[in-house]
Protein backbone atom coordinates (compact mmCIF):
# COMPACT_ATOMS: atom_id res chain seq x y z
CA UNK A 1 0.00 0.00 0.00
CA UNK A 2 2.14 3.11 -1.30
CA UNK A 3 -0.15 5.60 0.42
CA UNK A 4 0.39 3.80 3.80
CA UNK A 5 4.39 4.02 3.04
CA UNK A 6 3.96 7.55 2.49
CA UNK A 7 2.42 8.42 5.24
CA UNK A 8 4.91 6.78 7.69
CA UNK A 9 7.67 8.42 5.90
CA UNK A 10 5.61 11.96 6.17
CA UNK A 11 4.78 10.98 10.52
CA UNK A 12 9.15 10.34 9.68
CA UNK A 13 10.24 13.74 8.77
CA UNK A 14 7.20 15.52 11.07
CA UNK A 15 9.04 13.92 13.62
CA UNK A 16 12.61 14.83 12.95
CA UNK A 17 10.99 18.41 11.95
CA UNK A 18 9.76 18.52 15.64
CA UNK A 19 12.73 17.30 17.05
CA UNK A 20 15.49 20.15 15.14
CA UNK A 21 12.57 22.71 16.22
CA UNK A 22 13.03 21.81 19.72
CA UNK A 23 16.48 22.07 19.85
CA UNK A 24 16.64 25.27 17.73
CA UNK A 25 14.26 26.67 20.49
CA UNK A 26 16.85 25.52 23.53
CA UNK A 27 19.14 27.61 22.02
CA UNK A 28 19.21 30.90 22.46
CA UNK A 29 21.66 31.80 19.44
CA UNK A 30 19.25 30.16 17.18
CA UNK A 31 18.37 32.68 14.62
CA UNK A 32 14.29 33.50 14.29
CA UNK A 33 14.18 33.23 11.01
CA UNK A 34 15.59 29.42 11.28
CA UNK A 35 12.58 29.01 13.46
CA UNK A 36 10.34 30.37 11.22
CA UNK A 37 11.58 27.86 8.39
CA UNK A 38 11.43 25.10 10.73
CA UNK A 39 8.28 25.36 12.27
CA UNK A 40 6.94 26.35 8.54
CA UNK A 41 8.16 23.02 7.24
CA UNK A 42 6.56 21.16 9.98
CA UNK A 43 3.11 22.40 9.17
CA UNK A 44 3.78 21.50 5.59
CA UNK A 45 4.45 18.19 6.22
CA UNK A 46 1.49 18.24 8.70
CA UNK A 47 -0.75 19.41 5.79
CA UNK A 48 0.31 16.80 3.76
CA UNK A 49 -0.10 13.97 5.98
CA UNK A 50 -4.01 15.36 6.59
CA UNK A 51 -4.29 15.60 2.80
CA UNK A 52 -2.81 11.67 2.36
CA UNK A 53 -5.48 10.92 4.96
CA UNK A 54 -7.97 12.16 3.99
CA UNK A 55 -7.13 10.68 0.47
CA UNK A 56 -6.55 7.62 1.98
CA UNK A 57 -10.08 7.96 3.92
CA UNK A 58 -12.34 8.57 0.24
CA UNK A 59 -10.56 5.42 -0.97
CA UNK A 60 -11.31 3.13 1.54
CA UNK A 61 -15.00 4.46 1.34
């Protein structure tokens, strides 16, 4: 099931997204515009995973 695949490697990089975020945030050198990127990626990914869903959802029905 390629859509399945897809979504676990989309949940993948969320993760790692959330996880460089996190760390970005710890630091206090971190530039805002880094964070800005990061936590704009994130909700990318996030909107695709809802998408693949949702996608995934109409198919099965």
């Amino acid at each position: 099931m390629a859509i399945q695949a897809h979504l676990v490697e989309l949940e993948r990089k969320h993760k790692i997204l959330e996880s460089e975020l996190h760390e970005a945030l710890l630091h206090l050198s971190t530039d805002d515009l880094e964070i800005v990127e990061l936590k704009r990626r994130k909700l990318m990914v996030k909107d695709q995973i809802e998408r693949l869903r949702h996608t995934a959802e109409e198919t099965v029905h």
